[in-house]
Protein backbone atom coordinates (compact mmCIF):
# COMPACT_ATOMS: atom_id res chain seq x y z
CA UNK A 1 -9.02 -0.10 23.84
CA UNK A 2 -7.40 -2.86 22.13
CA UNK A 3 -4.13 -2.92 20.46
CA UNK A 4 -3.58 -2.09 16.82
CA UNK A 5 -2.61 -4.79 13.99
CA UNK A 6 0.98 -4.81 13.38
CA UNK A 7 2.16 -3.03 10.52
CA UNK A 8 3.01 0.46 8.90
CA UNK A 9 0.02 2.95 9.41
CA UNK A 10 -0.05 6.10 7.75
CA UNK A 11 -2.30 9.01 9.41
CA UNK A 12 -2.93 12.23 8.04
CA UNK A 13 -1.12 15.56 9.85
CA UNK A 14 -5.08 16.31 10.93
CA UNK A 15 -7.01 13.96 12.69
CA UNK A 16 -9.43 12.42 10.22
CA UNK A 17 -9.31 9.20 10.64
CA UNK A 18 -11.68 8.38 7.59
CA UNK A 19 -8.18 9.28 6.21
CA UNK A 20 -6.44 6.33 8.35
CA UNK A 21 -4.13 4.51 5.90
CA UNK A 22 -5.05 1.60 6.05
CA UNK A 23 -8.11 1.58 7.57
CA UNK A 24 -8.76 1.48 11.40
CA UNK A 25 -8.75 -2.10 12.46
CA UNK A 26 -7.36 -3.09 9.57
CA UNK A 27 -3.83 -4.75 9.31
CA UNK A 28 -1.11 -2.33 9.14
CA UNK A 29 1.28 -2.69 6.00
CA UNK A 30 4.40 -4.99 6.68
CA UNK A 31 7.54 -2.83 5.74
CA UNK A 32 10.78 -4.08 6.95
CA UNK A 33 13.83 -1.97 8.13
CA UNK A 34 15.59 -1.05 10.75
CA UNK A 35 16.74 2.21 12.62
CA UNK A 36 20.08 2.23 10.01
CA UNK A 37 18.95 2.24 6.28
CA UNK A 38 17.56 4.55 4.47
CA UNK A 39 14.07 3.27 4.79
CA UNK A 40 13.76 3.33 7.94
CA UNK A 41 11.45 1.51 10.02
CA UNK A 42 12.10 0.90 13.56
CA UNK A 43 9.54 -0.15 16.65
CA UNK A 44 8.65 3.61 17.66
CA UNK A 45 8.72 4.66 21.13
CA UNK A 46 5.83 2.88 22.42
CA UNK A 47 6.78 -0.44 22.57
CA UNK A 48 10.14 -2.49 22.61
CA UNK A 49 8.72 -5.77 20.60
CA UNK A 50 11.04 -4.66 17.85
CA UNK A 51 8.86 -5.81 15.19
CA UNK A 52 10.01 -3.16 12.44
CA UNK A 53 6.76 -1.82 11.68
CA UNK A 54 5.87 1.22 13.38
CA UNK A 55 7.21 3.74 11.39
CA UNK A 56 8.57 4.75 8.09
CA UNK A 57 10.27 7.72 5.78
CA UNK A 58 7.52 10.49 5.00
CA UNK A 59 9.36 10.51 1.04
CA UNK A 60 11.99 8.86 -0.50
CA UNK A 61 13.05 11.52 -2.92
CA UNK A 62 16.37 10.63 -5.20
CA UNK A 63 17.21 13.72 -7.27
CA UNK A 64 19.65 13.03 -9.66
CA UNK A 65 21.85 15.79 -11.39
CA UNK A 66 22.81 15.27 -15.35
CA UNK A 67 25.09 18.06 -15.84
CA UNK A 68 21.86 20.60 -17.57
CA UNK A 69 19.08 20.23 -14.90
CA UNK A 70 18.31 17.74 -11.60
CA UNK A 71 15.85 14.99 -11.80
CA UNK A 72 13.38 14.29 -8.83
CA UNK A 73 12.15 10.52 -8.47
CA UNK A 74 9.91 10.31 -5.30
CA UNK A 75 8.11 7.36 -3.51
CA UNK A 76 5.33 9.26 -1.46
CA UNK A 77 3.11 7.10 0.77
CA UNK A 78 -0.25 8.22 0.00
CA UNK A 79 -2.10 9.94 -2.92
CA UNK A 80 -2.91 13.14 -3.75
CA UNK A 81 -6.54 12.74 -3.54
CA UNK A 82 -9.15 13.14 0.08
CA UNK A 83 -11.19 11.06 -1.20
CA UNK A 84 -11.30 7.64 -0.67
CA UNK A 85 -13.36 7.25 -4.21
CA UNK A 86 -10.66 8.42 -5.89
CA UNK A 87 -8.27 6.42 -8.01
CA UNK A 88 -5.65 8.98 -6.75
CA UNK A 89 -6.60 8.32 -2.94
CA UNK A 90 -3.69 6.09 -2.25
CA UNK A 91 -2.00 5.32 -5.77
CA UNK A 92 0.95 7.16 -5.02
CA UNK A 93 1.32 4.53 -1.47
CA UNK A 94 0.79 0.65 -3.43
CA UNK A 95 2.54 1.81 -6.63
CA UNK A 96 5.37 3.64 -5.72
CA UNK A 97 6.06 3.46 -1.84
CA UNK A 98 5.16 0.32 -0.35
CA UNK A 99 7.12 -1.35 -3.64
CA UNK A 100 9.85 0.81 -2.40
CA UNK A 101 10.13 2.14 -6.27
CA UNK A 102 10.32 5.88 -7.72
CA UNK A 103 7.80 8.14 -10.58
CA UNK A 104 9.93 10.44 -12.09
CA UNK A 105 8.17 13.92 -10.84
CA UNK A 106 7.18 16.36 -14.18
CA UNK A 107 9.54 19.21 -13.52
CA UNK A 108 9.58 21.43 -17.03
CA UNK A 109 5.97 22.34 -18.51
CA UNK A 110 6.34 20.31 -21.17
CA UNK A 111 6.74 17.14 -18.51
CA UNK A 112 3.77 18.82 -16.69
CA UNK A 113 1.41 19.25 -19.45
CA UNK A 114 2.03 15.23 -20.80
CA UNK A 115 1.70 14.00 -17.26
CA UNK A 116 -1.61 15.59 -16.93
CA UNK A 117 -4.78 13.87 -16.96
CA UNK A 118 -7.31 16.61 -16.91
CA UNK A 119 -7.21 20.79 -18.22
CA UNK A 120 -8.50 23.68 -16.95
CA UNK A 121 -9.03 26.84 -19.39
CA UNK A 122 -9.74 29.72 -16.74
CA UNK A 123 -11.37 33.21 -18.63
């Protein structure tokens, strides 16, 4: 079995790997760091190339307190979607994550409601 493209790879917590991240054989996703940042990315256990690559934060989350309520800004690498069809398959990973910037997570229903893109009435 050869050896995988360099680069961050993102797998699911079950083995799918129609969920692979990117996808198998493809070129992992460069993301630069070391073992002492925040966004860490260090050579895993594997290997000792040192290349930076193998591994990254599973969130970034910055919550920020103004006095009345906390503020959550995340950088998740994925989506929210399982399917690879979806828009919201990996959105969340090349707008927010690999950029290495936040979305301000809806917290009151108000924030919910405007953030949505689709409703539900259940009788």
């Amino acid at each position: 079995m050869g050896q995988a493209p360099p680069g961050l790879r993102i797998t699911p917590l079950f083995p799918n790997t129609a969920l692979d991240l990117p996808a198998p054989g493809a070129p992992g996703f460069p993301k630069s760091g070391d073992n002492f940042v925040v966004n860490r990315s260090d050579q895993g256990w594997r290997d000792l190339d040192f290349s930076q690559y193998s591994d990254g934060p599973a969130q970034r989350k910055l919550a920020i307190a103004d006095g009345t309520q906390i503020h959550i800004k995340w950088a998740l690498p994925g989506g929210v979607i399982y399917d690879s069809r979806s828009p919201h398959y990996r959105d969340l990973l090349d707008t927010y994550y690999l950029p290495q910037t936040h979305f301000d997570a809806p917290f009151r229903v108000d924030e919910i409601v405007a953030a949505g893109e689709h409703r539900w009435i259940l009788r």
